[in-house]
C-alpha atoms as a PDB file:
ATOM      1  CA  UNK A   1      -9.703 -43.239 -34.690  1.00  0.00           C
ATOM      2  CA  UNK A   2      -7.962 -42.926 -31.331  1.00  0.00           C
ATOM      3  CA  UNK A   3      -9.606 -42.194 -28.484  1.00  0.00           C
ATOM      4  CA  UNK A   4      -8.719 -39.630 -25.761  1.00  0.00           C
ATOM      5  CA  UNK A   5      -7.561 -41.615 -22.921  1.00  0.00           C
ATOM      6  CA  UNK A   6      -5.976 -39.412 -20.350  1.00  0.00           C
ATOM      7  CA  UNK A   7      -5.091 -35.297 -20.030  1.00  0.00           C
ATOM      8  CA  UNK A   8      -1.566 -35.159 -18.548  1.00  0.00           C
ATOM      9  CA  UNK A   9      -0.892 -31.232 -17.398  1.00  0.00           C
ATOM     10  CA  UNK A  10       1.839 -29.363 -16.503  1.00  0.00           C
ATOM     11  CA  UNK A  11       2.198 -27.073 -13.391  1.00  0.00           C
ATOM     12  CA  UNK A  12       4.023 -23.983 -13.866  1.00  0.00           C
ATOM     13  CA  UNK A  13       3.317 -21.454 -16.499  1.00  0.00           C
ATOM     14  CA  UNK A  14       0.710 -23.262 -17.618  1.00  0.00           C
ATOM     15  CA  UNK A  15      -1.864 -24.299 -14.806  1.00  0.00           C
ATOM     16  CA  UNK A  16      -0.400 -21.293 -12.117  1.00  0.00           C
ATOM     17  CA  UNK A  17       1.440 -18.260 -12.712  1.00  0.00           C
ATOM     18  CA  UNK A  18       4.796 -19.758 -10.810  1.00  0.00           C
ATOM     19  CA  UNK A  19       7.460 -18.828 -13.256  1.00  0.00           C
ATOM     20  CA  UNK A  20       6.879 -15.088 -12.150  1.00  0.00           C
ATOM     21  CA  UNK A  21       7.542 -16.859  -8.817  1.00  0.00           C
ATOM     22  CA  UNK A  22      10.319 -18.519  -9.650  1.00  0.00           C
ATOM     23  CA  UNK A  23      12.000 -15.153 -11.472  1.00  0.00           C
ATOM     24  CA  UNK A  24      11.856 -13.984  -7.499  1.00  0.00           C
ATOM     25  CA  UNK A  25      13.134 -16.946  -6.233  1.00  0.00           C
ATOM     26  CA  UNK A  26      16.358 -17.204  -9.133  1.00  0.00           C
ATOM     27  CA  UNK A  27      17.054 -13.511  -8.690  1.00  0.00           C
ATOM     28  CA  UNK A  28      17.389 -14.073  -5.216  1.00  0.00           C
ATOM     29  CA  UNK A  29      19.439 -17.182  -5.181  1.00  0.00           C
ATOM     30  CA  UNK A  30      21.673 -14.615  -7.574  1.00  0.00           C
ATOM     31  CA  UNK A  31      21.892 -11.688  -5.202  1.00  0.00           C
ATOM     32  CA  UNK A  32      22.441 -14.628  -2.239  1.00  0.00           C
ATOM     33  CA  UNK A  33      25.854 -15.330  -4.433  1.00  0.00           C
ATOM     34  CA  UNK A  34      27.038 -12.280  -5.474  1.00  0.00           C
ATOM     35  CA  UNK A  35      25.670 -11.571  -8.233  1.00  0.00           C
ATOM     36  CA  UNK A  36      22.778 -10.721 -10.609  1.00  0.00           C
ATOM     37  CA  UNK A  37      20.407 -13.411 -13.232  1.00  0.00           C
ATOM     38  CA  UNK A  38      20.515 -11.745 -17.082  1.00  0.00           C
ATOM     39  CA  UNK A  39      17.194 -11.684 -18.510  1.00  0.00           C
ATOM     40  CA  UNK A  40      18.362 -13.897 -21.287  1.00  0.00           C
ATOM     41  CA  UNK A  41      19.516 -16.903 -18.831  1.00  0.00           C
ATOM     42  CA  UNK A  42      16.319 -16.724 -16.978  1.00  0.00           C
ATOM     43  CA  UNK A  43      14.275 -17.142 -20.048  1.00  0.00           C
ATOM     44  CA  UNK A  44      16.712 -20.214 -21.013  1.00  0.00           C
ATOM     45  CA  UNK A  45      15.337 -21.818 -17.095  1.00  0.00           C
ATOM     46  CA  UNK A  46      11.925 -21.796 -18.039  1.00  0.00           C
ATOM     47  CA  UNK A  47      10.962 -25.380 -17.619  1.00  0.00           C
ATOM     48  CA  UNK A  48      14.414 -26.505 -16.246  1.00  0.00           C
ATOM     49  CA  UNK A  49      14.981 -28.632 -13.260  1.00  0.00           C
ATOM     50  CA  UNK A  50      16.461 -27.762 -10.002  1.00  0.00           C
ATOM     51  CA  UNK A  51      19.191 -28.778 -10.887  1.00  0.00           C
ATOM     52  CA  UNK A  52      19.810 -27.284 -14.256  1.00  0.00           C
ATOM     53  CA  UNK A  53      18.771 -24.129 -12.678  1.00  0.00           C
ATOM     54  CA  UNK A  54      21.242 -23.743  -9.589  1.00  0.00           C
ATOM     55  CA  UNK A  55      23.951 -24.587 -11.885  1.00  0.00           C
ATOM     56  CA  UNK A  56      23.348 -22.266 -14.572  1.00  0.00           C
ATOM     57  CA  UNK A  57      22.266 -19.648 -11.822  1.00  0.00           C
ATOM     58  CA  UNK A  58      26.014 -20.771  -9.851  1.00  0.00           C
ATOM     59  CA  UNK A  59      27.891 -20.685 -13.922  1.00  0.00           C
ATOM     60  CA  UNK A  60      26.016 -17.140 -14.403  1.00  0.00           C
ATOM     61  CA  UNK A  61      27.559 -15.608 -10.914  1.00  0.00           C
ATOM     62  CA  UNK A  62      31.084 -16.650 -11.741  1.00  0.00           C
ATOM     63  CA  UNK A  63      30.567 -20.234  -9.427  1.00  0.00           C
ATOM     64  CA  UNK A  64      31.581 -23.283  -9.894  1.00  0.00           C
ATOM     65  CA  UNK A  65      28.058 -25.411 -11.714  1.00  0.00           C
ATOM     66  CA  UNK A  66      29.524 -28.604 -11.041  1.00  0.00           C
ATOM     67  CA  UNK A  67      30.652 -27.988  -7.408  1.00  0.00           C
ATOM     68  CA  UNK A  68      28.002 -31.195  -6.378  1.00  0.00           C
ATOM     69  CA  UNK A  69      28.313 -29.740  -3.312  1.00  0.00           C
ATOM     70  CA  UNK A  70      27.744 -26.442  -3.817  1.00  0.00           C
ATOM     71  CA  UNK A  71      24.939 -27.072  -6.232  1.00  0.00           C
ATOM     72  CA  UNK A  72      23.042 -29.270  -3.571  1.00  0.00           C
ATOM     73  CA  UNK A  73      23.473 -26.594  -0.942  1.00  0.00           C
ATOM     74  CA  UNK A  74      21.925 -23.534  -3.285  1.00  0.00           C
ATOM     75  CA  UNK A  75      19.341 -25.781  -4.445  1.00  0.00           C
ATOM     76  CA  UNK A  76      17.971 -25.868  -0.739  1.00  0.00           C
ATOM     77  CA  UNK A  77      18.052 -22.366  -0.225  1.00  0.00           C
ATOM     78  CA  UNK A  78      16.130 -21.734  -3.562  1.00  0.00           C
ATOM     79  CA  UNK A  79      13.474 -24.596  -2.090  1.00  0.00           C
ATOM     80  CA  UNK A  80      13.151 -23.061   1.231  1.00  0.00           C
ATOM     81  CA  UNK A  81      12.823 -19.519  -0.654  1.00  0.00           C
ATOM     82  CA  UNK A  82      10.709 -20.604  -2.942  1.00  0.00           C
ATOM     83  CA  UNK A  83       8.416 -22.097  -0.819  1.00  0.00           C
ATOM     84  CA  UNK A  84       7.525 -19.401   0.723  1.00  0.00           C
ATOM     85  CA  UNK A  85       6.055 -17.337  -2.044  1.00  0.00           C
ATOM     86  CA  UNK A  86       4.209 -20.645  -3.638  1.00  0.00           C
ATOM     87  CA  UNK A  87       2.569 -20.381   0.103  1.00  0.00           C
ATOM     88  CA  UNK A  88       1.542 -16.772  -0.142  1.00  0.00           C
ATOM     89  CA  UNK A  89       1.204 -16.205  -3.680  1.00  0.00           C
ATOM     90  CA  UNK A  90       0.016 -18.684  -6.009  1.00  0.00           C
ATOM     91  CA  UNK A  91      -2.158 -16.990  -8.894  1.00  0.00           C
ATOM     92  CA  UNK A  92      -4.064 -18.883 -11.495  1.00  0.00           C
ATOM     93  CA  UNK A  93      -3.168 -18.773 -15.261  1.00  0.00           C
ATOM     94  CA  UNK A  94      -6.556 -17.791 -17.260  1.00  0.00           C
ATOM     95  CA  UNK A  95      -9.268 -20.737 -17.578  1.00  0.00           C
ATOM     96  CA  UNK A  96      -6.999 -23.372 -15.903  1.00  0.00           C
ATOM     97  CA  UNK A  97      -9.221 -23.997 -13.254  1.00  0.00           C
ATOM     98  CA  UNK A  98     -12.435 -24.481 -15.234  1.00  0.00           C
ATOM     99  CA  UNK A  99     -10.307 -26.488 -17.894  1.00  0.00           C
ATOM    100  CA  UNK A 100      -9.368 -28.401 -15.133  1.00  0.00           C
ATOM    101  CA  UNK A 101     -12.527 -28.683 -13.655  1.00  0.00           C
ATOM    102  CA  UNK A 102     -14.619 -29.279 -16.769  1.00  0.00           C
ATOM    103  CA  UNK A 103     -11.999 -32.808 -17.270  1.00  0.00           C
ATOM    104  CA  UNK A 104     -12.662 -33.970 -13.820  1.00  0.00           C
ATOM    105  CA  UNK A 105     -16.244 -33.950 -14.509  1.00  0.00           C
ATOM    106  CA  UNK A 106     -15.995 -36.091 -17.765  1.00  0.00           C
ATOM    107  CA  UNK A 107     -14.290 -38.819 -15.627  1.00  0.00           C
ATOM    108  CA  UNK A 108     -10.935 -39.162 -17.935  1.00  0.00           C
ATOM    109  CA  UNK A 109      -7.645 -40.028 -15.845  1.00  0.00           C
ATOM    110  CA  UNK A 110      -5.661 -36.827 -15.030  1.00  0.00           C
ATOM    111  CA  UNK A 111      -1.615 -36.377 -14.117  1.00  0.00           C
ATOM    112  CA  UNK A 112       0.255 -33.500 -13.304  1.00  0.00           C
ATOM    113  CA  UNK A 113       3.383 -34.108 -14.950  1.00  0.00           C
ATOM    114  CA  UNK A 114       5.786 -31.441 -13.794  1.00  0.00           C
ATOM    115  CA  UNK A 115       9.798 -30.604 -13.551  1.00  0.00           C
ATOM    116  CA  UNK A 116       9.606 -28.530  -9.885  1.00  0.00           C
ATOM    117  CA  UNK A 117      10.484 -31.218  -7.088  1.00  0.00           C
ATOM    118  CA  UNK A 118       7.989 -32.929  -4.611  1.00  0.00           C
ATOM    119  CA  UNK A 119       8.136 -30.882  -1.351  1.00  0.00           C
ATOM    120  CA  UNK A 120       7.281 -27.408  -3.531  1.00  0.00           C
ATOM    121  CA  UNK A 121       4.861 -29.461  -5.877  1.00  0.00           C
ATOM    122  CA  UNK A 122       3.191 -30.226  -2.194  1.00  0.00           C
ATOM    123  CA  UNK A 123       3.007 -26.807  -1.608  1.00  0.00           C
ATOM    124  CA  UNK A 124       1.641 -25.811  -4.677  1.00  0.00           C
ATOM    125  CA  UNK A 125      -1.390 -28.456  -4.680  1.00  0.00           C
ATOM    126  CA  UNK A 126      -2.681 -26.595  -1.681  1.00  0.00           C
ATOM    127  CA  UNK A 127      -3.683 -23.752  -4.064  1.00  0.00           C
ATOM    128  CA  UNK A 128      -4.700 -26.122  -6.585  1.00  0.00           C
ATOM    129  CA  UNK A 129      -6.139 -28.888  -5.576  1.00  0.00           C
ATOM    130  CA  UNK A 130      -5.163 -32.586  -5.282  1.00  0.00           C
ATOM    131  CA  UNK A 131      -8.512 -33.583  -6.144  1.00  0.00           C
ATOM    132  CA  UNK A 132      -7.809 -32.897  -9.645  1.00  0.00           C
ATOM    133  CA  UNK A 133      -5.161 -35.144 -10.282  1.00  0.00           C
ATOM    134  CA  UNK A 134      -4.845 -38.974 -10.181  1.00  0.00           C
ATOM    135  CA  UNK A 135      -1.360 -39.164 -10.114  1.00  0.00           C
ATOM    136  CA  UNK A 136       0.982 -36.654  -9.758  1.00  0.00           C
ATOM    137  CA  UNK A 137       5.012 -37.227 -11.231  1.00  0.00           C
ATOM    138  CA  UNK A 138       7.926 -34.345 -10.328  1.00  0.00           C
ATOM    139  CA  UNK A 139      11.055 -33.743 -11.232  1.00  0.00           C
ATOM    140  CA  UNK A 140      12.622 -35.497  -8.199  1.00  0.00           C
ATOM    141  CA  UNK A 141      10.630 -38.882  -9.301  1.00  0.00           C
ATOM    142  CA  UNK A 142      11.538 -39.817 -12.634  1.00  0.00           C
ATOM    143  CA  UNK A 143      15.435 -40.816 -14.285  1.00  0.00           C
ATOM    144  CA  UNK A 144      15.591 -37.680 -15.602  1.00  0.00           C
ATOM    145  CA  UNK A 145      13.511 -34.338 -16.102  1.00  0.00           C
ATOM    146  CA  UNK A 146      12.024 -32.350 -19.095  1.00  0.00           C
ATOM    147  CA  UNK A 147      12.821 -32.244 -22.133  1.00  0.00           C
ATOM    148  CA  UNK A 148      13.774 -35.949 -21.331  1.00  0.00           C
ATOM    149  CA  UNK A 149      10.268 -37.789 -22.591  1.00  0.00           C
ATOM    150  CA  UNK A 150      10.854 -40.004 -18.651  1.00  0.00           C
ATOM    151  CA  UNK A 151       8.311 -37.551 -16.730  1.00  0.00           C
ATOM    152  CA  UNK A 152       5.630 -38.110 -19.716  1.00  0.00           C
ATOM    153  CA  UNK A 153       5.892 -42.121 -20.482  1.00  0.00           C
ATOM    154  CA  UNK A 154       5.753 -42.262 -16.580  1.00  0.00           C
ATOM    155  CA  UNK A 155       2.608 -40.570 -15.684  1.00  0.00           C
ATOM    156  CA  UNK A 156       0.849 -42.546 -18.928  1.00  0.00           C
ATOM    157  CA  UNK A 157       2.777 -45.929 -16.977  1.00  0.00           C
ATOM    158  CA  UNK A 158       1.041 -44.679 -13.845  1.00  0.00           C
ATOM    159  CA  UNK A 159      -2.110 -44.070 -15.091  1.00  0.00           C
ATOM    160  CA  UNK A 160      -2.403 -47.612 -17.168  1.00  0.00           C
ATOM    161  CA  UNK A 161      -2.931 -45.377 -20.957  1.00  0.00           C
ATOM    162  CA  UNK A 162      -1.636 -45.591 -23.686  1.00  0.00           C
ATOM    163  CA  UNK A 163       1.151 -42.341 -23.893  1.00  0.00           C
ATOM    164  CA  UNK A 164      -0.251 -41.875 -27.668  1.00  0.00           C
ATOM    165  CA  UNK A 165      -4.089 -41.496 -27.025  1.00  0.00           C
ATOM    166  CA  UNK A 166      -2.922 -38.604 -24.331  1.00  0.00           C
ATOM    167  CA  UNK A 167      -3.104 -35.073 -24.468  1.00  0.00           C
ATOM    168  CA  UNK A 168      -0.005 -32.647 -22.309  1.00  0.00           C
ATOM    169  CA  UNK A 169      -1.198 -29.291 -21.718  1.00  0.00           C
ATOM    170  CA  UNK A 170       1.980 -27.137 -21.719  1.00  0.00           C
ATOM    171  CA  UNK A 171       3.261 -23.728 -22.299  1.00  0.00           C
ATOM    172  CA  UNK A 172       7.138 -24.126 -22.719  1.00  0.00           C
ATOM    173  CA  UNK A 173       8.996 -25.096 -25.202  1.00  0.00           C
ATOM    174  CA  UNK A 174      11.402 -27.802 -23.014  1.00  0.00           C
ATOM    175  CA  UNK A 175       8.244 -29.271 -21.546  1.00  0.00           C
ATOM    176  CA  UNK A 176       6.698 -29.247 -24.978  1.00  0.00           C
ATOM    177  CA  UNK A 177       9.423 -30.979 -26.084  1.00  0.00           C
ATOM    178  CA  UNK A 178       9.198 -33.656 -22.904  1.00  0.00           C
ATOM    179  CA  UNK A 179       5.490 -34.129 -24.427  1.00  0.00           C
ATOM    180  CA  UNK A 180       6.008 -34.605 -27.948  1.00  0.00           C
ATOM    181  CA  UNK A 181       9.300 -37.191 -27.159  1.00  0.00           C
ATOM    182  CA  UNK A 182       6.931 -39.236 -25.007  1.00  0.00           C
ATOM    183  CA  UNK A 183       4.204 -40.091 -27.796  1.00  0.00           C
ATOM    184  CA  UNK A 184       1.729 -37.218 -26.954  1.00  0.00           C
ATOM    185  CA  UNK A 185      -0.287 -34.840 -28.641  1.00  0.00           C
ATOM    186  CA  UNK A 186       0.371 -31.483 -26.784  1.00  0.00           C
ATOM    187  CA  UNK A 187      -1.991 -28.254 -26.173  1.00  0.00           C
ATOM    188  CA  UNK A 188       0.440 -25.120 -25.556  1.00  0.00           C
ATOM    189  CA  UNK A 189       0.028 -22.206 -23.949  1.00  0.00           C
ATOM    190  CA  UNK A 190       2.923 -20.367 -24.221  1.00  0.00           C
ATOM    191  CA  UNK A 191       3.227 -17.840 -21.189  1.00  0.00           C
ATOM    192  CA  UNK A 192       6.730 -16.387 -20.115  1.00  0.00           C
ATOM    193  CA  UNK A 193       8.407 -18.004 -23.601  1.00  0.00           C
ATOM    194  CA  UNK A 194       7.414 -18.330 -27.421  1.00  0.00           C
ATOM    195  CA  UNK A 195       7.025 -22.193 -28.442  1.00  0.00           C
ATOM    196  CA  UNK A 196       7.569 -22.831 -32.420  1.00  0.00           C
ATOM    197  CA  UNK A 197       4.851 -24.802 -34.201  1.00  0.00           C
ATOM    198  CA  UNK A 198       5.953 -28.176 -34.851  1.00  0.00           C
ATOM    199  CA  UNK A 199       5.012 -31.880 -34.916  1.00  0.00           C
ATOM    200  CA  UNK A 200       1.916 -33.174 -32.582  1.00  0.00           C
ATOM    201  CA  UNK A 201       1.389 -29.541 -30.789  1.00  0.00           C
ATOM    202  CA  UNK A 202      -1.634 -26.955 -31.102  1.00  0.00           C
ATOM    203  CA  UNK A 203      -0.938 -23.339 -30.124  1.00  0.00           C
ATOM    204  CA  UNK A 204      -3.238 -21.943 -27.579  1.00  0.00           C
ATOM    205  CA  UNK A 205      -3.309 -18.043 -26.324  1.00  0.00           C
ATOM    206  CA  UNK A 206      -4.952 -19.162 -23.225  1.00  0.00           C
ATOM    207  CA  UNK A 207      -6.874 -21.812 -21.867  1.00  0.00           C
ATOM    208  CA  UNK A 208     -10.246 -19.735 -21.542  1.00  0.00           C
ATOM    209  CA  UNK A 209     -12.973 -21.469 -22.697  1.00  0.00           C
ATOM    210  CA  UNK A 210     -11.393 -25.143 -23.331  1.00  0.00           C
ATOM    211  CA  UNK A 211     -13.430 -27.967 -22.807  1.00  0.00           C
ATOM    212  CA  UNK A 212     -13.244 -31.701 -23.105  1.00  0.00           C
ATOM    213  CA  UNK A 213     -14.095 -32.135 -27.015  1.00  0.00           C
ATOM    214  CA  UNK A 214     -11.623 -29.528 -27.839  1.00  0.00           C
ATOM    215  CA  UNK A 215      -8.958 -31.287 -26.191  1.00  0.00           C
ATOM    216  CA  UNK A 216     -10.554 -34.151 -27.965  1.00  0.00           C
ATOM    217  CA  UNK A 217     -10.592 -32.726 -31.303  1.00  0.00           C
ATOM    218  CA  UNK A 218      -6.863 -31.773 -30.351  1.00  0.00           C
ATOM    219  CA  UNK A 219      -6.044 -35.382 -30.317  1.00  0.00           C
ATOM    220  CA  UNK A 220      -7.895 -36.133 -33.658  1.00  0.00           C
ATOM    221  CA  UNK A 221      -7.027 -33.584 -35.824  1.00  0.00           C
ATOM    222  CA  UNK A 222      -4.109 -30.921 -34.663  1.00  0.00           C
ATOM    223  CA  UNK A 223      -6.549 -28.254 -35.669  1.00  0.00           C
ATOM    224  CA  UNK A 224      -6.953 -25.588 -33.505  1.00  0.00           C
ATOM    225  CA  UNK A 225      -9.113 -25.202 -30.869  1.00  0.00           C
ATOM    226  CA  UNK A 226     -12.652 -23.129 -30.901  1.00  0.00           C
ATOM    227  CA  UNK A 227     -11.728 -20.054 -31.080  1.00  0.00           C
ATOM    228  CA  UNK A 228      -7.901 -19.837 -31.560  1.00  0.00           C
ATOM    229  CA  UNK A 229      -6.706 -19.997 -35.004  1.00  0.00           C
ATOM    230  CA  UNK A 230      -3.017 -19.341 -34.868  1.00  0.00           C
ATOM    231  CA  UNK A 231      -1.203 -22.831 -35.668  1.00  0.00           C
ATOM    232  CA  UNK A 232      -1.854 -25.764 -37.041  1.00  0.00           C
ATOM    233  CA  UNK A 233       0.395 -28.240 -36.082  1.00  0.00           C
ATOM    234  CA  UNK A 234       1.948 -31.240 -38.147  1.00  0.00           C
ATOM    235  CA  UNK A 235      -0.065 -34.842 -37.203  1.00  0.00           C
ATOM    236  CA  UNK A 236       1.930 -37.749 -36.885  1.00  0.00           C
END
């Protein structure tokens, strides 16, 4: 039976309520070019990188996405906006900070394993806490961002576990995806977007009342959590 080794989490949408942030910060980099983000395209960014972002927020405006220089020049404007709101206003997600708390105090290794890039991540563990993670791997760090399994299989690398004896705590589907590529089990929480039931993934409506055997039991099994009956994912 495999042993929980290590709970890898993500950062926005799931730990802190940033991708409300981040519709500010897109919309904005949208009116700063002209134009306006479609509700549809802004649910297709949740859990993109940077760079995926500007370029789909540049294609969506009538700009040029693979003007390098271009794209490098609105992704610092989005950074600089967006840092100041993850300054101001960073609000919790439900029960993340006692789930995070309550896995601290059992002593297993910890990551945050997430897509936004170093200098905002910075920002952002301010409001969190850096004491809660060993390691920490964003999206500027690794070969290539979520859904690509990289961010994942590093942080387990880091962290000297095995990637398969890990939980991801997630609540989108392209970081869900990132997860489940990488050899983990994954706990989702969907927030701004649905995620479909599928192979190694339990479906969460919050993470209220999670504890350390549940995530444990999420491992294990794939049967839900205390509490939550909604999916039960497929075990490989």
């Amino acid at each position: 039976m495999t042993e929980l080794q290590a709970v890898l989490w993500d950062m926005d949408g799931t730990l802190v309520d940033s991708e409300r942030l981040w519709d500010v910060s897109l919309a904005d980099l949208a009116a700063h070019l002209g134009g306006t983000l479609s509700a549809a395209t802004r649910e297709d960014l949740v859990g993109s990188s940077l760079r995926r972002s500007v370029s789909t927020v540049r294609a969506e405006v009538g700009l040029d996405p693979g003007d390098a220089a271009g794209v490098e020049a609105d992704g610092r404007w989005l950074i600089e906006r967006t840092k100041v709101l993850f300054a101001h206003d960073l609000p919790w997600r439900p029960g993340a900070p006692e789930a995070l708390a309550a896995v601290r105090a059992s002593g297993l290794p910890t990551a945050l394993v997430t897509s936004t890039y170093r200098e905002l991540t910075d920002v952002a563990l301010d409001s969190i806490g850096r004491g809660f993670f060993d390691v920490t791997v964003c999206g500027d760090e690794v070969s290539a961002t979520k859904p690509d399994p990289a961010p994942y299989r590093r942080a387990a690398e880091l962290l000297g576990v095995d990637v398969t004896a890990c939980v991801a705590v997630e609540d989108s589907p392209t970081g869900t995806r990132s997860a489940v590529a990488a050899g983990a089990t994954v706990l989702v929480v969907p927030a701004e977007v649905a995620v479909p039931p599928g192979e190694r993934r339990v479906l969460r409506e919050s993470l209220v009342g999670v504890t350390v055997d549940d995530l444990r039991e999420v491992l294990r099994s794939g049967a839900p959590v205390r509490g939550d009956h909604r999916t039960r994912a497929d075990v490989h």
